[in-house]
Every structure is written in C-alpha cells, then in structure tokens.
Protein backbone atom coordinates (compact mmCIF):
# COMPACT_ATOMS: atom_id res chain seq x y z
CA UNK A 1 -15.76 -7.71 -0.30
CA UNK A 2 -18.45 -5.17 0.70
CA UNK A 3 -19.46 -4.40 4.26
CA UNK A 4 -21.83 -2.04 5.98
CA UNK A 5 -22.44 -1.78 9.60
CA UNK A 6 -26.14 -2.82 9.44
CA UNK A 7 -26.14 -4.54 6.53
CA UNK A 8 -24.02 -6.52 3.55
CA UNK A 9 -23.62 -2.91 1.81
CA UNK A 10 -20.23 -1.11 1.35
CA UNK A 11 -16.85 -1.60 -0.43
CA UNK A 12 -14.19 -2.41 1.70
CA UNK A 13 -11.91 0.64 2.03
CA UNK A 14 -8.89 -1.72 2.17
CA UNK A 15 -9.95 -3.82 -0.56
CA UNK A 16 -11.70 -2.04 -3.00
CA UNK A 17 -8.89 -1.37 -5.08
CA UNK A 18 -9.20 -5.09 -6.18
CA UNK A 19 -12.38 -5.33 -5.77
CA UNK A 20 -13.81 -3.50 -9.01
CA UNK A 21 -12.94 -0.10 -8.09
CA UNK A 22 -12.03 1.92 -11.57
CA UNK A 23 -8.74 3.87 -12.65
CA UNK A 24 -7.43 5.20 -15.44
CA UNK A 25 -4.11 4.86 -16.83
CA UNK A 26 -1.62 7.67 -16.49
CA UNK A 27 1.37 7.90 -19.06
CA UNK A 28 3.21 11.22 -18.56
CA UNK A 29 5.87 10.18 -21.74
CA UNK A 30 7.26 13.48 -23.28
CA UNK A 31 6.08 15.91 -20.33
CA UNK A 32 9.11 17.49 -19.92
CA UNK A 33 10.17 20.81 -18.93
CA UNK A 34 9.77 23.13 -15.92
CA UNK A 35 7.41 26.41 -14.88
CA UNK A 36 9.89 27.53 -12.77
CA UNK A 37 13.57 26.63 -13.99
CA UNK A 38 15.16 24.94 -16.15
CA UNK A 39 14.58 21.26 -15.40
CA UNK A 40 18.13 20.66 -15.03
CA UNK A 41 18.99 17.23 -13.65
CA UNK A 42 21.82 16.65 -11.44
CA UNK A 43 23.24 13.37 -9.60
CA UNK A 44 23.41 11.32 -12.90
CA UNK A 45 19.48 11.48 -13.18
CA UNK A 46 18.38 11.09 -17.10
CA UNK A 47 17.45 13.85 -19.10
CA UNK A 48 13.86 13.32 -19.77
CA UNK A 49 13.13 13.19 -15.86
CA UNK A 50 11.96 8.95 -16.10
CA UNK A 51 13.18 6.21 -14.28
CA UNK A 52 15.19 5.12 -17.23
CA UNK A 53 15.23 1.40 -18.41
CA UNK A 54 17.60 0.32 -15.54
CA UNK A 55 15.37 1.72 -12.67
CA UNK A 56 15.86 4.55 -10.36
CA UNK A 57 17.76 4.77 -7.61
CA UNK A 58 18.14 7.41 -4.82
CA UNK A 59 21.25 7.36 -3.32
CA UNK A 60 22.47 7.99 0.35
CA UNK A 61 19.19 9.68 1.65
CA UNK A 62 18.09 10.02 5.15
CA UNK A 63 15.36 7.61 4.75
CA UNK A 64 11.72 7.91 6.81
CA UNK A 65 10.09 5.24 5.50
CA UNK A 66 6.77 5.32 8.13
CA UNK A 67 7.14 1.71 7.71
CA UNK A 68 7.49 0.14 11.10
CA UNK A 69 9.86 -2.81 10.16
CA UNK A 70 11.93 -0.78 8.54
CA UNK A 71 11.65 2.42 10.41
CA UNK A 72 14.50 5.26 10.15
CA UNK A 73 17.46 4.37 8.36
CA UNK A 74 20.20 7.23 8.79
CA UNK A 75 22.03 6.48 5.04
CA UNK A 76 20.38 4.52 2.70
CA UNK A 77 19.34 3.92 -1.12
CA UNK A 78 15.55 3.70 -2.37
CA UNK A 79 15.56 1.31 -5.74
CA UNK A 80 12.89 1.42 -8.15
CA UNK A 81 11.87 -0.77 -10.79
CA UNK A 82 8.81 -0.38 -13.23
CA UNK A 83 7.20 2.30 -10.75
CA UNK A 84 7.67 -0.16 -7.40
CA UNK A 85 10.06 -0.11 -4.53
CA UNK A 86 12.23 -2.74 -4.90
CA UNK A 87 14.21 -2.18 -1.90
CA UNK A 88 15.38 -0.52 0.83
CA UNK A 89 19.06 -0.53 1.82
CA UNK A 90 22.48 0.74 2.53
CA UNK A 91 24.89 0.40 -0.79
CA UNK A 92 22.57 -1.21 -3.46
CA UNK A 93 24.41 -1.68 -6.32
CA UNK A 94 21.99 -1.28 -9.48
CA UNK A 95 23.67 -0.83 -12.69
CA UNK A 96 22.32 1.08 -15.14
CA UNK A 97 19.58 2.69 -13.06
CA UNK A 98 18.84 6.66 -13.02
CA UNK A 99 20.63 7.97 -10.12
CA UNK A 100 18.90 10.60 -7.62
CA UNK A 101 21.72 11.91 -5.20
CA UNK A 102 19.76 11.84 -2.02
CA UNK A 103 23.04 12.31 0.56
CA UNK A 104 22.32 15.32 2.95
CA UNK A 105 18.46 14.84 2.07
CA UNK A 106 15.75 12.99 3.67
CA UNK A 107 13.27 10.81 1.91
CA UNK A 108 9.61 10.17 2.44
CA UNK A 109 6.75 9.25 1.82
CA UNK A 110 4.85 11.40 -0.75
CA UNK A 111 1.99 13.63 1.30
CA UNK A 112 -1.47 12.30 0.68
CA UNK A 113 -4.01 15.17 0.87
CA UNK A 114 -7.51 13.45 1.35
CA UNK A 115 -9.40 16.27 0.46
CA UNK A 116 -9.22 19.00 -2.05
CA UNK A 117 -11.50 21.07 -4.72
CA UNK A 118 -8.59 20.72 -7.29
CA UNK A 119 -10.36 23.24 -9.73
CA UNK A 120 -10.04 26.32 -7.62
CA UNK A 121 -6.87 26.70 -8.39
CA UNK A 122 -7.80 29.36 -11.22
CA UNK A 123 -9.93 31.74 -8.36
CA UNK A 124 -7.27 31.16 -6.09
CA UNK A 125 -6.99 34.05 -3.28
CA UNK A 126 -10.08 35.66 -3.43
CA UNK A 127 -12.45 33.84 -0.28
CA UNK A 128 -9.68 34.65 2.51
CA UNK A 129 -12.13 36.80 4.50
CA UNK A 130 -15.37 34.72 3.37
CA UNK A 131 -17.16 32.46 5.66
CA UNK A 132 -18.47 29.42 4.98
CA UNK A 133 -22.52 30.79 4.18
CA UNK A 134 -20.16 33.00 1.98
CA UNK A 135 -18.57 30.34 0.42
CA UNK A 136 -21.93 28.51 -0.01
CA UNK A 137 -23.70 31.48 -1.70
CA UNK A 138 -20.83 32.73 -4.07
CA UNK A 139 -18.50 29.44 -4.94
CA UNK A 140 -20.93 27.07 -5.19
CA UNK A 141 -23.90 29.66 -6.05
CA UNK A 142 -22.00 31.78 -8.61
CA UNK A 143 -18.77 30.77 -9.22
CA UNK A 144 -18.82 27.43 -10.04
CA UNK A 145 -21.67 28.03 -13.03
CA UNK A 146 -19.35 30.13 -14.94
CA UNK A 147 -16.58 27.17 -15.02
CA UNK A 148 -16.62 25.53 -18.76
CA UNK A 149 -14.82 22.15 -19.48
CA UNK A 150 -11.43 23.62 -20.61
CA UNK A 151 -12.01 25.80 -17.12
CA UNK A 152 -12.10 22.34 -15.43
CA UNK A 153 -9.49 20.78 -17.07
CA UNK A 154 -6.52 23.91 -16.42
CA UNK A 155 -8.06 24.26 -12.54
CA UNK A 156 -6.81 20.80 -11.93
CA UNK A 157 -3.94 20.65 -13.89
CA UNK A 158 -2.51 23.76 -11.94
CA UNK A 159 -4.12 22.65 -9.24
CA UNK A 160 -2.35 19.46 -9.48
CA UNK A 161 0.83 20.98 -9.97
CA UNK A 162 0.61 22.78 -7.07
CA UNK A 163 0.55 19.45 -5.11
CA UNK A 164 3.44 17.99 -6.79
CA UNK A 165 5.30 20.89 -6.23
CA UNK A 166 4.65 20.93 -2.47
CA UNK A 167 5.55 17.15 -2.15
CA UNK A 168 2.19 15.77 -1.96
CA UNK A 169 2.13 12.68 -4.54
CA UNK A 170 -2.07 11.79 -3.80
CA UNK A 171 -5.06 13.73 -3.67
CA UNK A 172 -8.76 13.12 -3.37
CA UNK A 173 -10.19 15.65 -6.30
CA UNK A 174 -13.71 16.37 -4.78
CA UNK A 175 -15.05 17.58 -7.97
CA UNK A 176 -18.77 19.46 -7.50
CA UNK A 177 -18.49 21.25 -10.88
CA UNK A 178 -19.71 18.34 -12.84
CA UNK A 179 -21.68 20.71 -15.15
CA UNK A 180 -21.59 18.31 -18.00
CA UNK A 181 -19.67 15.15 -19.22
CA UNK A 182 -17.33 17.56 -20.83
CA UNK A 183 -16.55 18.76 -17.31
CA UNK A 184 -16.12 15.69 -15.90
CA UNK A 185 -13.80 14.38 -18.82
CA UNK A 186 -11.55 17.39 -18.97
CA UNK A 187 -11.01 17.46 -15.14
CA UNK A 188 -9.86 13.98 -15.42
CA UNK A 189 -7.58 14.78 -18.30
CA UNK A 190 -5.83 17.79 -16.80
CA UNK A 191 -5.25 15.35 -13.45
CA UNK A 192 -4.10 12.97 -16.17
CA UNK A 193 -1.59 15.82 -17.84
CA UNK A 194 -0.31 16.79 -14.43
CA UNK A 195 0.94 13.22 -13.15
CA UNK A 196 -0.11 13.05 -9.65
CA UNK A 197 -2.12 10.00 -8.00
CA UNK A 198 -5.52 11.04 -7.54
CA UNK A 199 -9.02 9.79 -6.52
CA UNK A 200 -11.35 11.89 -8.87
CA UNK A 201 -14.35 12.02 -6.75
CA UNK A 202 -17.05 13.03 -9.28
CA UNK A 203 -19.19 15.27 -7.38
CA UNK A 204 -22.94 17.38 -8.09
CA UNK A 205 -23.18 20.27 -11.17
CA UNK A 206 -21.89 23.72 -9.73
CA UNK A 207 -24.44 24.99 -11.81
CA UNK A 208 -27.40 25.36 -9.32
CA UNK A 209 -26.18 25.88 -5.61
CA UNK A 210 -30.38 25.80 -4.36
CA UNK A 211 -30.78 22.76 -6.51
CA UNK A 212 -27.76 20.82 -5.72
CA UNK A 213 -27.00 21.34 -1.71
CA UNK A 214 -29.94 22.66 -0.03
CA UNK A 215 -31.84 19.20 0.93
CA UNK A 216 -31.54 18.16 -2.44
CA UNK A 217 -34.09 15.83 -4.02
CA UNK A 218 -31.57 15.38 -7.18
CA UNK A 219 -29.77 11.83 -7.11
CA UNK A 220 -26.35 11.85 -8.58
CA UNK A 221 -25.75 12.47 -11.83
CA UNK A 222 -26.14 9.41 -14.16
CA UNK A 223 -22.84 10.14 -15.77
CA UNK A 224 -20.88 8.88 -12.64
CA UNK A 225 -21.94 5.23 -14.79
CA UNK A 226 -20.30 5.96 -17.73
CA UNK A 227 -16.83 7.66 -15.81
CA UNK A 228 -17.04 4.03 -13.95
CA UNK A 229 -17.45 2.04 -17.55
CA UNK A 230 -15.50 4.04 -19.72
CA UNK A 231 -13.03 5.98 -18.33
CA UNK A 232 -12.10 3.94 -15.08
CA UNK A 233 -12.18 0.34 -16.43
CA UNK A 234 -9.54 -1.32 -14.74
CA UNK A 235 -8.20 -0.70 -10.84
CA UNK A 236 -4.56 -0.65 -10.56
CA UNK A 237 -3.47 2.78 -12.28
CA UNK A 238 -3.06 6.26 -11.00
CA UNK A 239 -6.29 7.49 -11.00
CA UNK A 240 -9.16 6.07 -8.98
CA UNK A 241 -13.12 6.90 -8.79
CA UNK A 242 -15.33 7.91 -5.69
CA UNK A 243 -18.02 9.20 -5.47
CA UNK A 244 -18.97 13.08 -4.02
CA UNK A 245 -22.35 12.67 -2.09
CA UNK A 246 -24.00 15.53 -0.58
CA UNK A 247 -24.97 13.59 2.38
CA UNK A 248 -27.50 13.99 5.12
CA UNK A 249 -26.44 17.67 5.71
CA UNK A 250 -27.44 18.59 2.18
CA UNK A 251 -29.72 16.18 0.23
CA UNK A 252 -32.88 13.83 1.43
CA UNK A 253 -32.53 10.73 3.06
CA UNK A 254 -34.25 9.35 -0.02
CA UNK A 255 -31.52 10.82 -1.93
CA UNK A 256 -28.63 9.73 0.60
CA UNK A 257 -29.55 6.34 0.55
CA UNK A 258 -29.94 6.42 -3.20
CA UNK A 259 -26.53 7.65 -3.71
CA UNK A 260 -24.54 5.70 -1.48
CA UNK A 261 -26.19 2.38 -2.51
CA UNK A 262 -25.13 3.39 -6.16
CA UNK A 263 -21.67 3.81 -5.36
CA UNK A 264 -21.49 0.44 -3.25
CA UNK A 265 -23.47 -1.21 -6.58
CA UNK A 266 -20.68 0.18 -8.42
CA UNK A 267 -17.72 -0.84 -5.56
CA UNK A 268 -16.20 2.87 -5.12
CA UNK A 269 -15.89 4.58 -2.10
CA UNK A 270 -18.00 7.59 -0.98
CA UNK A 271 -16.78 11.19 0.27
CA UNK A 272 -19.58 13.81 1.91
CA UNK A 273 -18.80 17.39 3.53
CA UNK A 274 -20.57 16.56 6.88
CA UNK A 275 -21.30 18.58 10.04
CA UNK A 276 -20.01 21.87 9.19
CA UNK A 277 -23.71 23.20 9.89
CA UNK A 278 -24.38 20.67 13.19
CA UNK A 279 -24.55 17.47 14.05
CA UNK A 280 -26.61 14.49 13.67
CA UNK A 281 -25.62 13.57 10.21
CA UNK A 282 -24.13 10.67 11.22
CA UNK A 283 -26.85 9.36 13.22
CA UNK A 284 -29.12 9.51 10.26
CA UNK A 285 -26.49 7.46 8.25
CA UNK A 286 -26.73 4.86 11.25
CA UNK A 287 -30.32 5.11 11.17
CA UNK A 288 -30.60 4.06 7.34
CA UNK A 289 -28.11 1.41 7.85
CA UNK A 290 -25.74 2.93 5.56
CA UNK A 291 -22.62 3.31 7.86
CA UNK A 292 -19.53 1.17 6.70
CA UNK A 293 -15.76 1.79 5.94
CA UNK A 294 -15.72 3.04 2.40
CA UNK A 295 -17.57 6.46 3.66
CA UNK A 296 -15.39 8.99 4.09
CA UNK A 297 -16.54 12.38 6.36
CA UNK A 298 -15.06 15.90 5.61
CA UNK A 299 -14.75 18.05 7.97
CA UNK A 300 -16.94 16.74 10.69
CA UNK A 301 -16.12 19.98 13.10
CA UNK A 302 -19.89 19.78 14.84
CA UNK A 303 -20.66 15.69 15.45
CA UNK A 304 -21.35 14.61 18.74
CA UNK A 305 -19.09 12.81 20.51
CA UNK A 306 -20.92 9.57 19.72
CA UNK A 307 -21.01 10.12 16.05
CA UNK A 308 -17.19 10.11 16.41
CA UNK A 309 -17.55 6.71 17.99
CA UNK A 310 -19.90 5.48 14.76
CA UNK A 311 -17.99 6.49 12.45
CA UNK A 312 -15.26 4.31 14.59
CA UNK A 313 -16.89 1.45 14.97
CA UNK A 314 -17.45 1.33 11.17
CA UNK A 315 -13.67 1.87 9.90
CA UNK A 316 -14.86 5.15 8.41
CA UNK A 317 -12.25 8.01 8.16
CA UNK A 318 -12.31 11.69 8.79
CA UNK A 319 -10.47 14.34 6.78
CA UNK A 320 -9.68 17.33 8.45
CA UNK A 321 -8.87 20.48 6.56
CA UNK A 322 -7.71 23.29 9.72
CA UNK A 323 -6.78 25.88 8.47
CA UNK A 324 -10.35 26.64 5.97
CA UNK A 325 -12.81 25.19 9.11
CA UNK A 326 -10.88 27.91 11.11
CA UNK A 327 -11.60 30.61 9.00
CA UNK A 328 -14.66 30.03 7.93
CA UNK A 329 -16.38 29.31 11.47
CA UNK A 330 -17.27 25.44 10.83
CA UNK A 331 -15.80 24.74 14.61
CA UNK A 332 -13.12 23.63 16.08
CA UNK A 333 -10.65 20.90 14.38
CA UNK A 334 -11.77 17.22 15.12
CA UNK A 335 -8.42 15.12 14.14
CA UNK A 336 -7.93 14.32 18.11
CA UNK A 337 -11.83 12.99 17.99
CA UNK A 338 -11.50 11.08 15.20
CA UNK A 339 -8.50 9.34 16.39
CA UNK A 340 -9.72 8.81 19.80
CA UNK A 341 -13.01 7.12 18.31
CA UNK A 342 -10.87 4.46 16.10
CA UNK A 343 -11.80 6.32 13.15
CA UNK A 344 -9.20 6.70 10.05
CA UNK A 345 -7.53 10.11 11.03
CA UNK A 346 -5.97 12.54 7.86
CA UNK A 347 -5.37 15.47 6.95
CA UNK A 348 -6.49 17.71 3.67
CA UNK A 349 -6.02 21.37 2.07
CA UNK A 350 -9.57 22.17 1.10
CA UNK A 351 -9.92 24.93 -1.56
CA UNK A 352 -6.79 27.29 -2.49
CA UNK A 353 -9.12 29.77 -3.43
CA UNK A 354 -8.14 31.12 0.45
CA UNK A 355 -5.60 29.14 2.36
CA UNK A 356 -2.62 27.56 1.80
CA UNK A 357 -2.19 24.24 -0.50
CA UNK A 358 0.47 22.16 0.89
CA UNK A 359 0.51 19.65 3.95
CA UNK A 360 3.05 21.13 5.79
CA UNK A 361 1.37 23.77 6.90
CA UNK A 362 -1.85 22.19 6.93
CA UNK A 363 -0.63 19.13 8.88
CA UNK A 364 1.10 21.24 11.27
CA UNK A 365 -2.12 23.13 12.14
CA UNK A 366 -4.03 20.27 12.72
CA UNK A 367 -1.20 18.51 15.32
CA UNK A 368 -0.66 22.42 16.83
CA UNK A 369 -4.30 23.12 17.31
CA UNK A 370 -4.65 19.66 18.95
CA UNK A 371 -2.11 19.88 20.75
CA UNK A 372 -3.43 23.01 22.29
CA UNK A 373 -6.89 20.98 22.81
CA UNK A 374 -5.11 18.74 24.99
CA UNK A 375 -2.83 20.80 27.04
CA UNK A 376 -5.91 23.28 27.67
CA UNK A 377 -7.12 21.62 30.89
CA UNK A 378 -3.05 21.38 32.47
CA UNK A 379 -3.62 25.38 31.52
CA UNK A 380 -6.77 25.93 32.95
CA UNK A 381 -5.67 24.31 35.98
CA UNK A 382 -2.51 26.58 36.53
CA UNK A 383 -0.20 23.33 36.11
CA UNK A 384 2.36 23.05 33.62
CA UNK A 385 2.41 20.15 30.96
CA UNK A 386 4.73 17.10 31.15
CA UNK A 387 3.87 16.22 27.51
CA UNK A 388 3.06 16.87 24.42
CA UNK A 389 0.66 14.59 22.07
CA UNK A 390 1.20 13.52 19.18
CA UNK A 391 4.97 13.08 18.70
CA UNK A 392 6.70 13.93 15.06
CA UNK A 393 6.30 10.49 13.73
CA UNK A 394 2.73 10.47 14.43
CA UNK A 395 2.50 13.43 12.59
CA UNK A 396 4.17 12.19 9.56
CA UNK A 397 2.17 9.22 9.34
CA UNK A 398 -1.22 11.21 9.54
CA UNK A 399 -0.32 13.24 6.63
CA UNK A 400 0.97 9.68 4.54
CA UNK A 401 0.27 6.61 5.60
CA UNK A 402 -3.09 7.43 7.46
CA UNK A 403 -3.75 9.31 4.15
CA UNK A 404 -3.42 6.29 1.86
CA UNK A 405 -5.82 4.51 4.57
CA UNK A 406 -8.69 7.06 4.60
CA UNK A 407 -8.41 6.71 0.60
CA UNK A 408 -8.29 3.01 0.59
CA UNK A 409 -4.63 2.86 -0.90
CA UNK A 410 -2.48 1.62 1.89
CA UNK A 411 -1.54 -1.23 0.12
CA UNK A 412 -0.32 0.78 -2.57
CA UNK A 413 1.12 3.87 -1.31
CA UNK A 414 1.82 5.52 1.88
CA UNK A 415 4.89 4.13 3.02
CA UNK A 416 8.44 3.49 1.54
CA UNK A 417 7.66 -0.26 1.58
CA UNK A 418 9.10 -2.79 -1.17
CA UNK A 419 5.98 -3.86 -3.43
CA UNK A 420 4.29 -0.42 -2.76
CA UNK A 421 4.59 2.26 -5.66
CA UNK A 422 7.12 4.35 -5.81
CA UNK A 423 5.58 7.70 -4.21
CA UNK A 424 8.40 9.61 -2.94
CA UNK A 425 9.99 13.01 -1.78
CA UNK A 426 13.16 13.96 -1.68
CA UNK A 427 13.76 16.96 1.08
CA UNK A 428 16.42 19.40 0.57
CA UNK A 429 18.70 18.73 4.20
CA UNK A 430 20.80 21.65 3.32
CA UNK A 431 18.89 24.14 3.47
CA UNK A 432 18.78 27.23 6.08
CA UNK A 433 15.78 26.23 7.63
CA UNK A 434 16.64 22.08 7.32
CA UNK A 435 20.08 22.44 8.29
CA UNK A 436 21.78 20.50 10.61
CA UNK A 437 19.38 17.50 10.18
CA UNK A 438 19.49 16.41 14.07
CA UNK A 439 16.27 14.28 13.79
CA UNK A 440 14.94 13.94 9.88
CA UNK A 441 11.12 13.01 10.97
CA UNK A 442 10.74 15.90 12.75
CA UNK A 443 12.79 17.54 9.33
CA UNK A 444 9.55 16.65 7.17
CA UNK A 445 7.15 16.80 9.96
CA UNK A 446 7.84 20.28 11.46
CA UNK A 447 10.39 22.11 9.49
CA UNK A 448 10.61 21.83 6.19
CA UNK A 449 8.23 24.09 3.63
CA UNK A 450 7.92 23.67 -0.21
CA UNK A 451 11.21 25.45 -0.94
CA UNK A 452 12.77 22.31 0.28
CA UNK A 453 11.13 19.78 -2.02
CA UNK A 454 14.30 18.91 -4.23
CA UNK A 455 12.33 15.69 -5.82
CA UNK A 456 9.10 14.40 -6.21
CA UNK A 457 8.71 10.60 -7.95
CA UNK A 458 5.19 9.54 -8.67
CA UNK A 459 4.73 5.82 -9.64
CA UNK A 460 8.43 5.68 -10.32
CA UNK A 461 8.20 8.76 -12.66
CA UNK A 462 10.49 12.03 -11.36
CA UNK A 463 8.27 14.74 -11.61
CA UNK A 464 10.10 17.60 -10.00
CA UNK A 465 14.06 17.39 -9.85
CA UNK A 466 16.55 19.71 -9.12
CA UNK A 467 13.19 21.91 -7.17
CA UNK A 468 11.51 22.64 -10.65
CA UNK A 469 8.84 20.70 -12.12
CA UNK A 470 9.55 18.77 -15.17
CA UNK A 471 6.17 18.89 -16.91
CA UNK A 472 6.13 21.56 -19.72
CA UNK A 473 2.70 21.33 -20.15
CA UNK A 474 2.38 23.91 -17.24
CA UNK A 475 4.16 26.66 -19.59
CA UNK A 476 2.64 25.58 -22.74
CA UNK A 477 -0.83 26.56 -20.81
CA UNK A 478 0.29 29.29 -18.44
CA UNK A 479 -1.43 32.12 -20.40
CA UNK A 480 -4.44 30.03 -21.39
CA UNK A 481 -5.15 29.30 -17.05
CA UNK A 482 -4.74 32.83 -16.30
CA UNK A 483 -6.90 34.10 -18.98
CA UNK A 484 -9.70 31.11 -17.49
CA UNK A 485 -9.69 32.83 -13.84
CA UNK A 486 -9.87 36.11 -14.99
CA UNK A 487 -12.78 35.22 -17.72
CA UNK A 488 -14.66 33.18 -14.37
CA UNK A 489 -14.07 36.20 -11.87
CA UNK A 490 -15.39 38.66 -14.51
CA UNK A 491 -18.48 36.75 -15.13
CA UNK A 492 -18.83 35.93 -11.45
CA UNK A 493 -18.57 39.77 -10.30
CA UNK A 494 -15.64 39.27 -8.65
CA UNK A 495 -13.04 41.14 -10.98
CA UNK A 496 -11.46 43.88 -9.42
C-alpha cells in the first residue's frame, strides 16, 4: 500500500483512501436556509434542499462529465442515489426522485481547490499589497496568534461557504493555526457545518512564526494522533486527514524526516509550501529518501528543472496558486513544469485574505500565464503562433479531475462517473455572459464566474439551489464572524 521512491515508505496517493486514511462523517440534516436569498427551490426540487428518499435527478443539462468514456453529452440527466452517480443518460425515468431542472445549463464536475488557508476568510482583504516576507512576518507572525478556537471554527465555515458558493465542492484546508486541540477541533467542525468535501490538513501553531517556520527544530504537534484516532476513524466520509509539514524550506532535516515518516506510520498524505524562497528542497527530500506519491508540493515557483522531474518520477503533485505567487514575488507559475515532468498538475486559491477565492479565475490565470510561457519564444522570434496550449478541456480537468488526483480522491470524485460521489455544479447557460452556449467546456472553463453557479450538490446533498446557499447556519453566525475579524485585526494592529 505504501511506496517511497528510495524506500518502502509512503501512502499511496491513489489508494490511501482505503488504506487507513481517516474521515469524519458529515451530516448536514436541518441546514437549511440561505445568506443571500431566500432558498427558494424551483424545478420540483424538495424543500429542505436533500436528495429526497427517491434520489436526485438533474434533468436535461449540458453535461461535461471529464470522463473520457462518456465525454460531452449535449442533453442529458445526472441520477443520484444515496450520494452516488447512478447514471448518466438521455431520458432516465426515476420516479419519485428530487428533480433539478438542468435544461439550458451545463453540468460539471465540482472544482477541487488543492490548496487553501480556509481560516482567513475572517481577515479577508487586507494583504493585497503585502509580499510574501510580509505575509511571513504579519500572518503567520502576528495574525495567526490572536485566532481562538471559535475564530477557527467561523474562518472555515465562511471560508467554506465561499467555496460552495463559487462551485468548488473539495478543498485541501492547510490549517497552520493549530494553536491548541480546541483549534484543531473547531476548524474541523465549522468544515463539518459548512458541507463541503475537504482534506483538513492539520498544520503547525500560528502562535510562534520564529518557532514554527524558520528551520524549525519542533516536530509536529502530537495532537495530529489523536485527530487520526478520534476524530478521523474511518475513510470513506467527507472529510479526510493530511498532514501540513513545514518541509525542507522551513524545518530541519531531522525534523522533515520525522514528520513525514509520522504521517506515512499513520497512512495520510503530506502537503509542504516548498520553493517559494529557492530551490533545492526537493533534492534534500531525494537525498533522505523520503520522495514518494502521497507528498504533495505548494507552490514550487523556484525548483530546478530537475526537481520538477523528481517530483515526476515519484507520482508527487504540484498545486499551483497564480494569482498570490504573482503578487507576492514567489516567481513565476510552474503548472506547465509540473505537467511536463509527469507530476500531478492542479490548481488552488491560497489565502482570501488578498486574492480572489474561486477557480475560475484562479484556473484561468494559471492556463493564461502558461500559455503566455509558451508562446513567448514564437514572440521573441517575430513569428506568429499556430497554437495555443492547453485546450478548454484540459483546463477543466486540471481544476477537477487532476484536483481529485493531487488529493488522492480520483476514485471518488472528480468526474461525473457512475460509482463516484455525487460532486456536482450546475452552471447557469442563460446568463449574459453564458449565453448562447456554443461549446459548454469552454462555458465552465473560460466564461462562466460565480454569478452563474445555479447549483452545487455535495455527496448527493444540494447545497446551493436556485444561486443561494441553503445552509442557515451562515446567517445564524453572520454577526458572530464579523465581530471575530474585527476582534483579530484589532489585536493584530491592523484595524483601521
């Protein structure tokens, strides 16, 4: 089951979901409601925004399924049955099952953003000029000691939200304010309240920004055992464990070595911010024998060209988050290296707390900026290109399907494929900026925005209908999450 490049070490990233990695069950009965509207279903959908006890069915969509046997399907119905995709097909007939009217929409695949600090949400808007030694010395120096668990737990429900509302169905939570158990606990319960799928990487304390990432001699926290035991004791739910290293960047190799062998012991996949600062990371990785597939590298702007290619030849992926390493000054974009080295290519937001937090526009900066990597040399050259890399589809299936690979839950998600879970967004085809839908990939892929989600289902469960979100939750705790940020920027100096 586990595999390492120099030695037996390392979770399978394809496997490890039934191979002892933990979850923890997500019920979202009774979260009703809306932030934004009324909740108001439409198309014969049930009032309490489930699947119903006959199923769900969405009706006469534009299907992209990013599933290669079953490709594009110009008008058909997606059936779902106990949170799985039972099929996929013109005219099913499926009595007694919810009914999504999907005609003059497109469905997809839900986005799956493979990297994001969920719990920003509450500072959100306040680093858009920072760069990333900013970032270091005030979010992870300042910010991030003022968070307390109920802090935690509203930054990733709204955080969460946010996703859901923008289409995106799975996240990786990269969680490095682990201040205490409490912490830990309550961000899981607000990912919990909010209904997405989500890997809750449990991450470092925020507490200490010199202790924690500035070559650290502090392992991981010990509590990442009882999260595995306790709270993540089966591996088949919603909610999935990794584990948030520093990495060679920021800790010892003592300490690297340390913490990915503990997250191997425990079978759960690994996720480090790596080569933001330089290069070489990797090689010291290779060097301790620790490469393998269930590693996954952030960022990665500054590896050599041969680090791409070891991180390759070890199934590892890359998650590339543009539109934050262009601001900041962490380097150029790497999804056209990490592709081009065999390595798992995706896509991620980052931290809200400055850019933008859906995939659309982040997936869209990462195919435009390398598609302006490639076409430089026809440029330079005074020629004019005779094509463009990577095509629409490609696109789509970076931001889903390559997604659910990175995160080691193809099998599961990713792809409107019967047996897979029902992850799925409905895009609004009439819109101003959708209509006419002439070619729907390239709909999702390069036109569409969040004002066009109509739907969002989540292991069979509608959580946004009608283009409100049907969790009231959200409202009940409105005035409690805006009261956190402005307690957190107060204490943090950062009140205006």
């Amino acid at each position: 089951m586990r595999r390492g490049t120099n030695d037996d070490g390392g979770v399978s990233r394809r496997n490890y979901l039934t191979g002892g990695a933990a979850a923890l069950s997500l019920s979202m009965a009774g979260c009703m409601g809306s932030i934004g509207g009324d909740g108001g279903e439409s198309g014969g959908s049930d009032s309490d925004g489930g699947s119903g006890s006959g199923g769900l069915l969405l009706r006469d969509g534009s299907v992209v399924s990013v599933d290669p046997d079953i490709g594009v399907l110009e008008r058909a119905d997606v059936y779902v049955e106990d949170g799985e995709i039972v099929e996929v097909a013109e005219g099913i007939d499926a009595d007694g099952a919810t009914v999504v009217d999907a005609s003059e929409s497109v469905v997809a695949p839900g986005f799956v953003n493979t990297h994001l600090h969920t719990w920003q949400a509450g500072v959100r808007g306040i680093a858009g000029d920072w760069t990333f030694t900013d970032y270091l010395e005030i979010m992870l120096g300042e910010v991030s000691s003022h968070y307390e668990p109920d802090d935690a737990y509203l930054g990733n429900l709204f955080g969460a939200a946010e996703q859901l509302n923008a289409g995106t169905t799975t996240i990786l939570d990269w969680f490095h304010i682990a201040n205490s158990p409490d912490h830990s606990d309550r961000a899981i319960d607000g990912l919990e309240d909010a209904g997405i799928r989500a890997v809750f990487t449990h991450g470092p304390p925020g507490d200490d920004g010199a202790k924690w990432w500035e070559a650290s001699t502090e392992p991981h926290p010990d509590d990442i055992e009882r999260l595995h035991d306790e709270r993540f004791p089966v591996a088949d739910d919603r909610i999935t464990l990794a584990m948030g290293i520093r990495g060679p960047d920021y800790a010892t190799e003592e300490v690297v070595e340390e913490d990915i062998t503990r997250a191997r012991e425990m079978g759960i996949p690994a996720s480090m911010h790596i080569g933001s600062l330089g290069g070489g990371g990797v090689y010291t990785l290779e060097e301790l024998g620790l490469l393998g597939d269930d590693l996954n590298y952030v960022h990665a702007n500054r590896l050599a060209d041969e680090e791409f290619a070891l991180i390759g030849d070890s199934g590892g992926s890359v998650s590339t988050t543009p539109e934050v390493e262009l601001q900041m000054g962490m380097g150029t974009p790497v999804l056209g290296k990490a592709a081009d080295a065999g390595a798992v290519p995706s896509v991620g937001v980052d931290i809200v707390s400055n850019v933008s937090g859906d995939m659309f526009t982040q997936t869209r900066m990462a195919v435009g900026v390398q598609r302006g990597i490639d076409n430089r040399p026809v440029v330079e050259r005074g020629e004019q290109t005779t094509e463009v890399s990577i095509d629409p589809h490609r696109a789509l299936e970076i931001a889903t399907i390559e997604g659910a690979r990175a995160l080691g839950l193809e099998d599961r998600v990713g792809s409107i494929t019967p047996g897979k879970r029902a992850d799925l967004v409905v895009i609004d085809g009439g819109d101003v900026n959708t209509l006419p839908v002439n070619n729907p990939v390239e709909t999702v892929a390069f036109q569409a925005g969040v004002g066009n989600v109509d739907t969002v289902v989540v292991d069979g469960e509608v959580v946004k209908r009608d283009g409100s979100l049907t969790n009231d939750i959200l409202a009940e705790e409105r005035d409690a999450f805006e009261a956190s940020a402005e307690r957190v920027l107060s204490e943090s100096g950062l009140a205006e």
